[in-house]
PDB file of N, CA and C in Angstrom:
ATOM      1  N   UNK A   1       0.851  -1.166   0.000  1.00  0.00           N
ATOM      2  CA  UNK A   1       0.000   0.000   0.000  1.00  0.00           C
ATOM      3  C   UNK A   1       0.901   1.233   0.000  1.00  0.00           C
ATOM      4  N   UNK A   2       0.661   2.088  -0.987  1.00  0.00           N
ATOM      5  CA  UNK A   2       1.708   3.662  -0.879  1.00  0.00           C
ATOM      6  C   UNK A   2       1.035   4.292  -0.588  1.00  0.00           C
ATOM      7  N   UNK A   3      -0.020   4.756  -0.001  1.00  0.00           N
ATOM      8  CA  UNK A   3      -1.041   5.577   0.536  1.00  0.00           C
ATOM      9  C   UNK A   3      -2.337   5.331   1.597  1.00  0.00           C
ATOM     10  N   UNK A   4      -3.091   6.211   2.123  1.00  0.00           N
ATOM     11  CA  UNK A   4      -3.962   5.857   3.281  1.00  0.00           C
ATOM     12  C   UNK A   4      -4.537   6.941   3.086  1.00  0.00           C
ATOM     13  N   UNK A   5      -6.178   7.222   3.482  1.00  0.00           N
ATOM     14  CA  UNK A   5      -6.447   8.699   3.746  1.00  0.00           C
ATOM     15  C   UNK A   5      -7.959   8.287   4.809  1.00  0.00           C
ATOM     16  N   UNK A   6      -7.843   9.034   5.311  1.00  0.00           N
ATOM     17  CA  UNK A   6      -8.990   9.207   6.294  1.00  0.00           C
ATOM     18  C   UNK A   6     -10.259   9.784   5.827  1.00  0.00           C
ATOM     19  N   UNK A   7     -11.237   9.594   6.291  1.00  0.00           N
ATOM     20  CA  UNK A   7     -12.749  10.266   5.696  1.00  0.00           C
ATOM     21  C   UNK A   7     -13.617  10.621   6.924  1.00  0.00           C
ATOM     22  N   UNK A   8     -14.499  11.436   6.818  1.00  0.00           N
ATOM     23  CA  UNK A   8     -15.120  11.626   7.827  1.00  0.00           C
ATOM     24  C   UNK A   8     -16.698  10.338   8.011  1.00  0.00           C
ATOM     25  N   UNK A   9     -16.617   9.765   9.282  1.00  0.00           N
ATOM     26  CA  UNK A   9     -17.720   9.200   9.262  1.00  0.00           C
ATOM     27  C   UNK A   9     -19.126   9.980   9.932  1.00  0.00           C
ATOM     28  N   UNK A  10     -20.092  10.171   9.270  1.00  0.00           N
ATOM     29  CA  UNK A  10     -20.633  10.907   9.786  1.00  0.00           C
ATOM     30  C   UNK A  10     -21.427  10.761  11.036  1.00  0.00           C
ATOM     31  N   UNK A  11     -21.528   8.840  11.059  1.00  0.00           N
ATOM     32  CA  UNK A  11     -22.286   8.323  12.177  1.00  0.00           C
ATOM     33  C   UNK A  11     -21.398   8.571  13.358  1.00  0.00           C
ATOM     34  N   UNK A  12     -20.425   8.590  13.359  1.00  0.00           N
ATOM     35  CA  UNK A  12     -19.584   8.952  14.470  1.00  0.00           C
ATOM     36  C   UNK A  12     -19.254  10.471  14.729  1.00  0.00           C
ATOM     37  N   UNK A  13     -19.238  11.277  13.972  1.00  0.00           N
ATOM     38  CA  UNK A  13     -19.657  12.583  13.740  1.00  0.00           C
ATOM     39  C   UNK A  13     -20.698  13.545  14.901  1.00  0.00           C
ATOM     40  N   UNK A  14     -22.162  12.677  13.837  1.00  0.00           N
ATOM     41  CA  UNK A  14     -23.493  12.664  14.622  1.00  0.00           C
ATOM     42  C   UNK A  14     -23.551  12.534  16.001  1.00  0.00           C
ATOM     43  N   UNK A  15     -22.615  11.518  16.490  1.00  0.00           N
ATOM     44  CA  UNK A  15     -23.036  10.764  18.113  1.00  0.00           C
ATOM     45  C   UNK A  15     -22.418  11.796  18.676  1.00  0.00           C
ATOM     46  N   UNK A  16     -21.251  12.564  18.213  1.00  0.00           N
ATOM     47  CA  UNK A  16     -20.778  13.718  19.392  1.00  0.00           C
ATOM     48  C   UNK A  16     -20.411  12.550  20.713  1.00  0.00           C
ATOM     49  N   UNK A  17     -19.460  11.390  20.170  1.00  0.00           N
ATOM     50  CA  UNK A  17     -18.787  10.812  21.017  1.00  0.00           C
ATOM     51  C   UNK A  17     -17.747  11.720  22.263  1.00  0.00           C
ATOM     52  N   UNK A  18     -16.934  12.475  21.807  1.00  0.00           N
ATOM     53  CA  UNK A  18     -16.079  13.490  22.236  1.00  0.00           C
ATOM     54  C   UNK A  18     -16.749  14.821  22.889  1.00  0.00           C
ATOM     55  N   UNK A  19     -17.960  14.751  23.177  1.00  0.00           N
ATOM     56  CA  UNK A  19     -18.596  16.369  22.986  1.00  0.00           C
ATOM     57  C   UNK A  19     -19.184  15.841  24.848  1.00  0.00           C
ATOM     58  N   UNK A  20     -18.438  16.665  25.885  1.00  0.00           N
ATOM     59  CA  UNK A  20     -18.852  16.102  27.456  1.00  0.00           C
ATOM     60  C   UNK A  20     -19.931  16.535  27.319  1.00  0.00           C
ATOM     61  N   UNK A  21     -20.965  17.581  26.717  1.00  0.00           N
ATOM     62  CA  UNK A  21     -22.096  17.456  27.482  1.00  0.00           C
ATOM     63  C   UNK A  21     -22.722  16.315  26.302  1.00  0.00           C
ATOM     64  N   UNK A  22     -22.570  15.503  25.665  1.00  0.00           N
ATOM     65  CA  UNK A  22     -23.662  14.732  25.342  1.00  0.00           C
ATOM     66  C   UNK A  22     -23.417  12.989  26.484  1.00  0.00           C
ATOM     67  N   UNK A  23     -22.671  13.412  27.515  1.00  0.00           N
ATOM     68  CA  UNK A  23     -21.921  11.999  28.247  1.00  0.00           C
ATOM     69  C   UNK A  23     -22.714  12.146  29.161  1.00  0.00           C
ATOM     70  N   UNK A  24     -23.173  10.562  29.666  1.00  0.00           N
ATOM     71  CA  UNK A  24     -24.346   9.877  30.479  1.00  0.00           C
ATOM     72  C   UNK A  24     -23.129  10.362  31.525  1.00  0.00           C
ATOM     73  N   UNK A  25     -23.886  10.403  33.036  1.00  0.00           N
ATOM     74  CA  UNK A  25     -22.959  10.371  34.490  1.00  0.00           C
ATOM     75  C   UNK A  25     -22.575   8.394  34.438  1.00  0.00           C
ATOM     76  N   UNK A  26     -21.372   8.292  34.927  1.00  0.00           N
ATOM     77  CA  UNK A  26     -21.267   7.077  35.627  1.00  0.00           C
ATOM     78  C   UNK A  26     -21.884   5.926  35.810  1.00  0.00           C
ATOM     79  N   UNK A  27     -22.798   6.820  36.604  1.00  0.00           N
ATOM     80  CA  UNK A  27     -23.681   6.137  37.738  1.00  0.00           C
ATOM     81  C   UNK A  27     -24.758   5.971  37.360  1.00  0.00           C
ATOM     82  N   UNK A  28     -25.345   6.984  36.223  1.00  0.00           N
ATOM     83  CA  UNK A  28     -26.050   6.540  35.447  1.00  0.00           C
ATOM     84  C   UNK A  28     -26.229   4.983  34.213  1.00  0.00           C
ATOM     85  N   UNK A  29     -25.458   4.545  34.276  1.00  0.00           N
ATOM     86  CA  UNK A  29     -25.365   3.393  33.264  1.00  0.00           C
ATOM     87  C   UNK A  29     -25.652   2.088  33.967  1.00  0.00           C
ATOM     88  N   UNK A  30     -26.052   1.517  33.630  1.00  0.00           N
ATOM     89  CA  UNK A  30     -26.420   0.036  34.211  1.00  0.00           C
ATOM     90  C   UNK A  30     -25.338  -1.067  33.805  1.00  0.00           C
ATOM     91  N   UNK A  31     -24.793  -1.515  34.961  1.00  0.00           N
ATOM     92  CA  UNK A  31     -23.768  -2.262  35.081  1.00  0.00           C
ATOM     93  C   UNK A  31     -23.852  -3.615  34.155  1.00  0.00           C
ATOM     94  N   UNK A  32     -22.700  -4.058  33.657  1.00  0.00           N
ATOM     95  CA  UNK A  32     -22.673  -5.345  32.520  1.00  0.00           C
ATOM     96  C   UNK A  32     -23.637  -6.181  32.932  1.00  0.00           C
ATOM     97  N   UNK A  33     -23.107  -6.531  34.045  1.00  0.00           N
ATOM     98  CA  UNK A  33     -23.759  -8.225  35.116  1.00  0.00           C
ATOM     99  C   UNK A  33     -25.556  -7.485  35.089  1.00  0.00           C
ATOM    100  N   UNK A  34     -25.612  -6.735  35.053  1.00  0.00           N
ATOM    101  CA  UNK A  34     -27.047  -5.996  35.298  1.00  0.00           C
ATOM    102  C   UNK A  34     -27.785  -6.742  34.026  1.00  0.00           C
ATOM    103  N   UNK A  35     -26.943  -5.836  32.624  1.00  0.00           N
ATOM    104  CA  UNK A  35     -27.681  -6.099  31.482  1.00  0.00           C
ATOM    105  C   UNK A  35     -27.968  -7.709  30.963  1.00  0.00           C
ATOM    106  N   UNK A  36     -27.048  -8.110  31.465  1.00  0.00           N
ATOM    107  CA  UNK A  36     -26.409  -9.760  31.055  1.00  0.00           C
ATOM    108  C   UNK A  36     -27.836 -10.400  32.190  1.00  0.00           C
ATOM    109  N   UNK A  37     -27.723 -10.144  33.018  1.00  0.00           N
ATOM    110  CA  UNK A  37     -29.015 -10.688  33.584  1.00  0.00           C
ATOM    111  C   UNK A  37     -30.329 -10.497  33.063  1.00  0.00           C
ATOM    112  N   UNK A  38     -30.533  -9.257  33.100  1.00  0.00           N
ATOM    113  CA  UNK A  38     -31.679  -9.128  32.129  1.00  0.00           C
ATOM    114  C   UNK A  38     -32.171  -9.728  31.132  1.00  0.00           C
ATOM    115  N   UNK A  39     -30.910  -9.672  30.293  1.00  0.00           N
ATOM    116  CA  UNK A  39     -31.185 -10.526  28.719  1.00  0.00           C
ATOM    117  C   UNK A  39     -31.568 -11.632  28.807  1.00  0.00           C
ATOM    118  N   UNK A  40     -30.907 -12.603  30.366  1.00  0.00           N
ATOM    119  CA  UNK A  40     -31.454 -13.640  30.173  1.00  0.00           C
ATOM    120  C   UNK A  40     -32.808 -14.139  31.049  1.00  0.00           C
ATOM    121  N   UNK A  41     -32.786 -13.136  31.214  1.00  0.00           N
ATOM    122  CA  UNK A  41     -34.472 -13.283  32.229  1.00  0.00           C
ATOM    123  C   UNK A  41     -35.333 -13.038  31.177  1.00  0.00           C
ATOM    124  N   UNK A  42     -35.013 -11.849  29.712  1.00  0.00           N
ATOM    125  CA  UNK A  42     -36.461 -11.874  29.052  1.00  0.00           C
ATOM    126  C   UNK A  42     -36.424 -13.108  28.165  1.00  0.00           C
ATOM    127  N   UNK A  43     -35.411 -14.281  28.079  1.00  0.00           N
ATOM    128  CA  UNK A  43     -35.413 -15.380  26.965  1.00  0.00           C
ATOM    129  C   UNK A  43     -36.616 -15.895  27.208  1.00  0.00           C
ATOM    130  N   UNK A  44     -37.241 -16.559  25.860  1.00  0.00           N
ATOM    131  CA  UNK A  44     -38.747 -17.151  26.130  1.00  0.00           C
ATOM    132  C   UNK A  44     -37.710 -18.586  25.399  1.00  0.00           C
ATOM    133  N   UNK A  45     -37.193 -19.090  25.591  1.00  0.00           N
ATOM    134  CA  UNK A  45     -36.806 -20.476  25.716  1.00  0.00           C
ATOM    135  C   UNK A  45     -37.444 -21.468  26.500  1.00  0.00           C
ATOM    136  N   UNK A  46     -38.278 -22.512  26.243  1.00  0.00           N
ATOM    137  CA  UNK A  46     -38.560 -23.019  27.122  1.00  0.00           C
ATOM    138  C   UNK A  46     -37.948 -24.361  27.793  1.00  0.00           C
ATOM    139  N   UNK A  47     -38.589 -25.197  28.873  1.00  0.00           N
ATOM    140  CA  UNK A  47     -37.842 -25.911  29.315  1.00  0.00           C
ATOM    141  C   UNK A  47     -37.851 -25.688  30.772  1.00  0.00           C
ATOM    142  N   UNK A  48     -37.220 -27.001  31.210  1.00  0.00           N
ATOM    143  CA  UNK A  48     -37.088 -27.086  32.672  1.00  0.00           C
ATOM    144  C   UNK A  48     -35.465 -26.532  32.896  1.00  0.00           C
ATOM    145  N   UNK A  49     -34.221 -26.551  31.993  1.00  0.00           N
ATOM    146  CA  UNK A  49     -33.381 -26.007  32.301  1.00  0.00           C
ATOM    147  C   UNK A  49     -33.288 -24.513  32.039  1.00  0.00           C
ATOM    148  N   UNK A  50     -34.220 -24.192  31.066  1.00  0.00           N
ATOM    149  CA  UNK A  50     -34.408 -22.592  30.988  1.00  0.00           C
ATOM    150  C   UNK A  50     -35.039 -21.750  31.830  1.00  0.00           C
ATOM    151  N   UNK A  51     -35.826 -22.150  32.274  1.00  0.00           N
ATOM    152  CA  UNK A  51     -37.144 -22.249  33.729  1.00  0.00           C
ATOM    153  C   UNK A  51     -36.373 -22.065  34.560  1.00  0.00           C
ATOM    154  N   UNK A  52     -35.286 -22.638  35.095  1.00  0.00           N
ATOM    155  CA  UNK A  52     -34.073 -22.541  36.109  1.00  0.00           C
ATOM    156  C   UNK A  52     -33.497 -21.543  35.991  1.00  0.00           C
ATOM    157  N   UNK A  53     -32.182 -21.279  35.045  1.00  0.00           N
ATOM    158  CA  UNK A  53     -31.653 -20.375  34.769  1.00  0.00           C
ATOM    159  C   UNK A  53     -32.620 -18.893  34.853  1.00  0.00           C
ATOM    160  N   UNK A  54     -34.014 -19.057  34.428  1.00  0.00           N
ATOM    161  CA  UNK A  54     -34.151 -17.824  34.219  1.00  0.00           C
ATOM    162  C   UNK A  54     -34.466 -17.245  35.659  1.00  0.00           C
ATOM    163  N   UNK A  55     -34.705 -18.235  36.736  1.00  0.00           N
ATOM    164  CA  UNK A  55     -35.280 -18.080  38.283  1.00  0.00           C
ATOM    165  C   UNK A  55     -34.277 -17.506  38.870  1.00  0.00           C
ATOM    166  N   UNK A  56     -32.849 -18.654  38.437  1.00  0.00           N
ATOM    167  CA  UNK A  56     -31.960 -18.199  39.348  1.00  0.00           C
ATOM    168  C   UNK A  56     -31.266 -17.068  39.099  1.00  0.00           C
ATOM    169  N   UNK A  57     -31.367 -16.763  37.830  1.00  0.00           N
ATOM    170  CA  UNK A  57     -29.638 -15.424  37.401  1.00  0.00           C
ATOM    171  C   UNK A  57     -30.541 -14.084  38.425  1.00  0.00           C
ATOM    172  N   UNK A  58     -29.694 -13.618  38.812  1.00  0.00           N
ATOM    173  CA  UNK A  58     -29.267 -12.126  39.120  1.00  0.00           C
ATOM    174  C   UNK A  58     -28.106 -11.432  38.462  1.00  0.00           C
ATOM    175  N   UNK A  59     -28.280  -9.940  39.026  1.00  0.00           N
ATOM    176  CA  UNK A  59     -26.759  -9.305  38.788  1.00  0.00           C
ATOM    177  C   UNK A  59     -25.794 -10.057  40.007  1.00  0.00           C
ATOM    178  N   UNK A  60     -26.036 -10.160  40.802  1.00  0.00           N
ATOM    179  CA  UNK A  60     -24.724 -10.385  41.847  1.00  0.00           C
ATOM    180  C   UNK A  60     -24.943 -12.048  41.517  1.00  0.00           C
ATOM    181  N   UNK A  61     -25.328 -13.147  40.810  1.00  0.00           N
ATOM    182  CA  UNK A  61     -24.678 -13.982  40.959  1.00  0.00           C
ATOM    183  C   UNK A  61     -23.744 -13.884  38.992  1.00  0.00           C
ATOM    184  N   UNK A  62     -24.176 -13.104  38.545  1.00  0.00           N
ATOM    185  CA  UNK A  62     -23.508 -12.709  36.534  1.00  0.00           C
ATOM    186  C   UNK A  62     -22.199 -12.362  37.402  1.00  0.00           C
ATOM    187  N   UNK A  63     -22.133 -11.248  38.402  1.00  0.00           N
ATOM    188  CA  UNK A  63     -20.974 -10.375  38.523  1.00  0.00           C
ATOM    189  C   UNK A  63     -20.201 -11.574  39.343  1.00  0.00           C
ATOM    190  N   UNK A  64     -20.317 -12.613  40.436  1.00  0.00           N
ATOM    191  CA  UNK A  64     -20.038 -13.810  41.045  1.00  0.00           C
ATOM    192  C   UNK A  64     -19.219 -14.477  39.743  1.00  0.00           C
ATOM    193  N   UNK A  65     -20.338 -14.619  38.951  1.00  0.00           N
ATOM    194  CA  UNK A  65     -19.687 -15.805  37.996  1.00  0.00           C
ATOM    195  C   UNK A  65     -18.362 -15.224  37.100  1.00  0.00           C
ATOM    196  N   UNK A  66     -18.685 -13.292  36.921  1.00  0.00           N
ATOM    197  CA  UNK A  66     -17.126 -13.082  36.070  1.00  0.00           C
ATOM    198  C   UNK A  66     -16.349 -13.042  37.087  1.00  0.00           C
ATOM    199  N   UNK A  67     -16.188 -13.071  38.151  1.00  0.00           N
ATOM    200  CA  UNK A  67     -14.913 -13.053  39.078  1.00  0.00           C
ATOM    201  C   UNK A  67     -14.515 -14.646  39.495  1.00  0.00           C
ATOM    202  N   UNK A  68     -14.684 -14.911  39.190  1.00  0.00           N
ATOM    203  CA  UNK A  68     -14.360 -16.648  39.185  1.00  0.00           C
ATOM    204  C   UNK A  68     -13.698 -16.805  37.683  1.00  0.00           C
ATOM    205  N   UNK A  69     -14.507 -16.304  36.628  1.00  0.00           N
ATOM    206  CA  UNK A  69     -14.042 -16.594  35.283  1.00  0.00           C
ATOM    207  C   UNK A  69     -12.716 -15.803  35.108  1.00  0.00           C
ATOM    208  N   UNK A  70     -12.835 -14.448  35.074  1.00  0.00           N
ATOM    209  CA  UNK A  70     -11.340 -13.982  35.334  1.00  0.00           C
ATOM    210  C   UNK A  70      -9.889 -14.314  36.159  1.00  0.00           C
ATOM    211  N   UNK A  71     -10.407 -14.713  37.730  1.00  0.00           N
ATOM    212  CA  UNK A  71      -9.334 -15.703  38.374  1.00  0.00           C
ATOM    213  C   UNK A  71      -8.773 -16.869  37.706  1.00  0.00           C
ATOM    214  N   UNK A  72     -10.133 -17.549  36.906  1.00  0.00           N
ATOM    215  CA  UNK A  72      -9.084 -18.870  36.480  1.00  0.00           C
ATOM    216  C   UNK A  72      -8.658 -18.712  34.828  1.00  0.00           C
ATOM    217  N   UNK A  73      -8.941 -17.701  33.889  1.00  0.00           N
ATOM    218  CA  UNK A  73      -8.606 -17.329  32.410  1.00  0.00           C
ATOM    219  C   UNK A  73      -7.989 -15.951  32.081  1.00  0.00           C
ATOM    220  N   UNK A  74      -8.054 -15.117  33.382  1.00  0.00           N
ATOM    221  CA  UNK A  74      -7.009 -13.792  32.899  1.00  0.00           C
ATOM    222  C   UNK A  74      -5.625 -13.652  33.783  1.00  0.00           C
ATOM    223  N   UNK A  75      -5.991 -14.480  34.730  1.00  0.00           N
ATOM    224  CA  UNK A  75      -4.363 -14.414  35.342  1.00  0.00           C
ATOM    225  C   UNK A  75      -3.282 -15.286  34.999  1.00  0.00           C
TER     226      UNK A  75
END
């Protein structure tokens, strides 16, 4: 390649990624283990093992399960 050039995207443009007042607070955002639970509470899968899963997940047992997963695959 003898050349490269950049372009403007406009979808990224638009979002005013860089622009602080268009930025949610913090604390405002709903935590991973939050969303990850959710998703799997609205599955309409049925079943007696889906029936389970969907009883048992919470956020604090999603956020449980990545701190176990990280101890034994990122260290």
């Amino acid at each position: 390649m003898d050349h490269s050039s950049l372009r403007v995207s406009h979808a990224v443009q638009n979002a005013a990624l860089w622009n602080p007042a268009t930025h949610i607070s913090e604390g405002a955002l709903p935590r991973a283990a939050k969303i990850w639970a959710e998703h799997v509470k609205s599955s309409d899968r049925r079943g007696l093992a889906a029936t389970a899963v969907r009883t048992g997940v919470s956020e604090a047992a999603v956020r449980a399960g990545i701190a176990v997963d990280y101890r034994q695959n990122l260290y």
